[in-house]
Protein backbone atom coordinates (compact mmCIF):
# COMPACT_ATOMS: atom_id res chain seq x y z
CA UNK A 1 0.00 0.00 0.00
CA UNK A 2 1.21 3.06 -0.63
CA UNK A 3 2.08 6.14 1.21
CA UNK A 4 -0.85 7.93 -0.04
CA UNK A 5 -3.23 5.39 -0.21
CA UNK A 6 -2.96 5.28 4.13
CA UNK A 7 -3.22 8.86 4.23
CA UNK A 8 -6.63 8.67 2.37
CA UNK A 9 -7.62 6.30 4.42
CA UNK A 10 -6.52 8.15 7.27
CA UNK A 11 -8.40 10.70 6.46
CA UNK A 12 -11.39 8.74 5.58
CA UNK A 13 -11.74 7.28 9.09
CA UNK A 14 -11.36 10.75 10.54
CA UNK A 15 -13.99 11.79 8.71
CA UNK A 16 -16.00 9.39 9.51
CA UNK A 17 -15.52 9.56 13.38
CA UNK A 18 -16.09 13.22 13.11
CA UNK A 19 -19.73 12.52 11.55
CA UNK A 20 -20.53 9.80 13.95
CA UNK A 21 -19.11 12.22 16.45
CA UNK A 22 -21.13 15.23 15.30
CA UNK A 23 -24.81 12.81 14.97
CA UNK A 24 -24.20 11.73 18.79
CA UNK A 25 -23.58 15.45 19.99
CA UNK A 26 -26.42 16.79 18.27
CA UNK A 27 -28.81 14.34 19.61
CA UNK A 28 -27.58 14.80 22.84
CA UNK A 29 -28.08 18.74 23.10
CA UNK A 30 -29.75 20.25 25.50
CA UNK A 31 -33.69 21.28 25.10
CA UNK A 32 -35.57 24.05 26.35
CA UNK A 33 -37.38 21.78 28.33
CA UNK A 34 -35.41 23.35 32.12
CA UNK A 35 -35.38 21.03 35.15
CA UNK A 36 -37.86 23.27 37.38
CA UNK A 37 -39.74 24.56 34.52
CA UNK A 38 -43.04 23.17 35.91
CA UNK A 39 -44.89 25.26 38.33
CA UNK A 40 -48.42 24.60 40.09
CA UNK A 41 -51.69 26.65 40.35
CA UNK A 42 -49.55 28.84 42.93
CA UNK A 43 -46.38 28.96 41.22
CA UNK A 44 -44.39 26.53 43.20
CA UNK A 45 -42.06 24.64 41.32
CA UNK A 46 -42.43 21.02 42.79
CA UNK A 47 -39.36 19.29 40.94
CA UNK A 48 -37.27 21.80 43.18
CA UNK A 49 -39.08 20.08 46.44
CA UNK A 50 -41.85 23.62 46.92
CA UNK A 51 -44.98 23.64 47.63
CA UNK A 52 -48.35 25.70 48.63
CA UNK A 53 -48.20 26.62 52.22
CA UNK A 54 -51.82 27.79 52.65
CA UNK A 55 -51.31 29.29 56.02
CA UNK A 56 -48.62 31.10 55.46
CA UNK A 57 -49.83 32.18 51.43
CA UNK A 58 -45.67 31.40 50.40
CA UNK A 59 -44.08 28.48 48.58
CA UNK A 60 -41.91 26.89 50.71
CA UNK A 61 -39.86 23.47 51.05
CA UNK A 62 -41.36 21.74 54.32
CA UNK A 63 -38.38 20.44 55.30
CA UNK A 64 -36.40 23.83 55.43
CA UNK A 65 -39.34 25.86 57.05
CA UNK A 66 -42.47 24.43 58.50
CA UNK A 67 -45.91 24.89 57.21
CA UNK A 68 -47.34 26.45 60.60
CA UNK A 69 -50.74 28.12 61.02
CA UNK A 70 -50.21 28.15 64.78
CA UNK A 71 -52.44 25.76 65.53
CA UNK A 72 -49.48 23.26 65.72
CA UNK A 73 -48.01 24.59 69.17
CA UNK A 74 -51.66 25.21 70.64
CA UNK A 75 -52.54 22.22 69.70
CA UNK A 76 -50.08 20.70 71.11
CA UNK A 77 -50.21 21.95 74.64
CA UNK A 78 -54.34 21.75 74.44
CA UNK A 79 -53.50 17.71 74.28
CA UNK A 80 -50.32 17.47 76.44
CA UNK A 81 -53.05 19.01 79.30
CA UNK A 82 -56.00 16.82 78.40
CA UNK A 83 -54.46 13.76 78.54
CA UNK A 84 -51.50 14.75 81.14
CA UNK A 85 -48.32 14.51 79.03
CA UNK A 86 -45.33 16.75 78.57
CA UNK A 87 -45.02 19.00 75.76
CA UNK A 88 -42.39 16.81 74.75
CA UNK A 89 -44.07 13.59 74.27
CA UNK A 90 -46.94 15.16 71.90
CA UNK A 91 -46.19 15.46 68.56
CA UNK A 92 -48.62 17.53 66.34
CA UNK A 93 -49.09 17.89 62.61
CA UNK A 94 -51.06 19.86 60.77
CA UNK A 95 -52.49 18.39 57.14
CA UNK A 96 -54.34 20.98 56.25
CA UNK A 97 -55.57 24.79 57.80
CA UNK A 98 -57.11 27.59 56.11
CA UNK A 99 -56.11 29.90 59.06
CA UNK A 100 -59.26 29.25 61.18
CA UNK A 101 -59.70 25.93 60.74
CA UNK A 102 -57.02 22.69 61.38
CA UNK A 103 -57.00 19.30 60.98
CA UNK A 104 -53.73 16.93 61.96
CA UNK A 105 -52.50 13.94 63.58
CA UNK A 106 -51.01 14.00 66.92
CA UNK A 107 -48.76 11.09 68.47
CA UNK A 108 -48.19 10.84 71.48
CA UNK A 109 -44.76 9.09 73.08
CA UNK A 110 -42.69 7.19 70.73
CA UNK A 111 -46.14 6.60 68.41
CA UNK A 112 -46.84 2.98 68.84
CA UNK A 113 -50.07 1.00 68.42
CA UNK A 114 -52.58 3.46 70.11
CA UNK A 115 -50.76 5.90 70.90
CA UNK A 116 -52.14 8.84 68.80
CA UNK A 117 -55.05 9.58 66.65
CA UNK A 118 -56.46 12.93 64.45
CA UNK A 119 -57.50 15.90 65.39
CA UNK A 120 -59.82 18.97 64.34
CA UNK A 121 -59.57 22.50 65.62
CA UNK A 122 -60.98 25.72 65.00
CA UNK A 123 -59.78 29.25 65.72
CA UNK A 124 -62.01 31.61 67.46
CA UNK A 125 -61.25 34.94 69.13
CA UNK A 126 -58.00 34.71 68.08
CA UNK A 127 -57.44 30.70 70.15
CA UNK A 128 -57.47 27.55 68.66
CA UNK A 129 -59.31 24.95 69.98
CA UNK A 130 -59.28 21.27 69.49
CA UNK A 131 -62.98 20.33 68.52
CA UNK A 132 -62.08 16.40 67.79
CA UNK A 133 -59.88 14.39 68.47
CA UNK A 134 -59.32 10.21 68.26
CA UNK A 135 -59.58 7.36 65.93
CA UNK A 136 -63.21 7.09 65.70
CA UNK A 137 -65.75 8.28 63.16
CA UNK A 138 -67.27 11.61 63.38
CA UNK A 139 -70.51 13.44 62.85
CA UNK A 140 -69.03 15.29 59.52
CA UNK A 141 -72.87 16.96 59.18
CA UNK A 142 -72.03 18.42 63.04
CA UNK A 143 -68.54 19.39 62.42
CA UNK A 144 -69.77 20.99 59.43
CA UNK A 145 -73.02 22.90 60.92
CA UNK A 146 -71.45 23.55 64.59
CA UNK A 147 -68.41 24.57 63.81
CA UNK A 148 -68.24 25.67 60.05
CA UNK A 149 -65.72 23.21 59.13
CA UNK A 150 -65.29 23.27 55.40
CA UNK A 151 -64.70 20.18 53.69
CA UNK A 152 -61.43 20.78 52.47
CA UNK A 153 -60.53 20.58 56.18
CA UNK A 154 -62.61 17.66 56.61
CA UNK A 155 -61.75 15.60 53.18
CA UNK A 156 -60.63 12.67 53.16
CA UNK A 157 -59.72 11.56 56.22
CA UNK A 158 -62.89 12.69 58.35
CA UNK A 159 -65.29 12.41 55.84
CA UNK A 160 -66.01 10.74 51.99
């Protein structure tokens, strides 16, 4: 073979690696489709971790600030004194408030079989209070007529 027979081919195969090369890059570019491009009714951007905070009317991340409407600390100690605990062995979360209303799960110890329920509380004169509270079924129509709970605060795991 001669001298310029291997450059040719040479060149050839560089040529051709530089198409391949070229095919694969531009298949590989990226889109205008962003990571965080998708945003709720709100504008939180869930694929970055935020979401609605209703009482606080913000986008946040729940595990860098807490989704509070105040009801959790009342709450809280309105349960530690019913059933005679310390503040530290309740545990309180709040599902869903609209500011004046609440409903949550509390725990109570380490949160073994029995050892915690759901809640409902209302704010009135500027105090929450715990309305409900257990693991058995409610009067939804009284919760609703009595105390003006909305379903959105009742839904789903009060009422169907």
């Amino acid at each position: 073979m001669t001298q310029k027979a291997k450059i040719i081919i040479v060149v050839l195969i560089i040529a051709v690696l530089g198409a391949v090369g070229f095919v694969v890059f531009r298949n590989n570019t990226v889109t205008n489709d962003l990571v965080g491009g998708d945003k709720d009714e709100h504008g939180c951007i869930g694929s970055a971790g935020y979401s609605w905070c209703e009482a606080k009317n913000k986008c946040l991340r729940v595990w860098e600030e807490k989704c509070d409407s105040g009801a959790e600390l009342e709450v809280q100690r309105i349960l530690a004194d019913k059933y005679r605990k310390a503040l530290s062995e309740v545990s309180v979360t709040v599902i869903r408030s609209d500011g004046s209303h609440a409903a949550g799960s509390v725990t109570f110890g380490q949160g073994g079989p029995g050892e915690g329920g759901m809640f409902l509380a209302i704010k009135t004169g500027g105090k929450w209070e715990v309305v409900y509270d257990g693991n058995g079924s409610i009067d939804c129509a009284k919760m609703r007529q009595q105390y003006q709970l909305p379903d959105e605060i009742l839904k789903p795991e009060f009422c169907d």
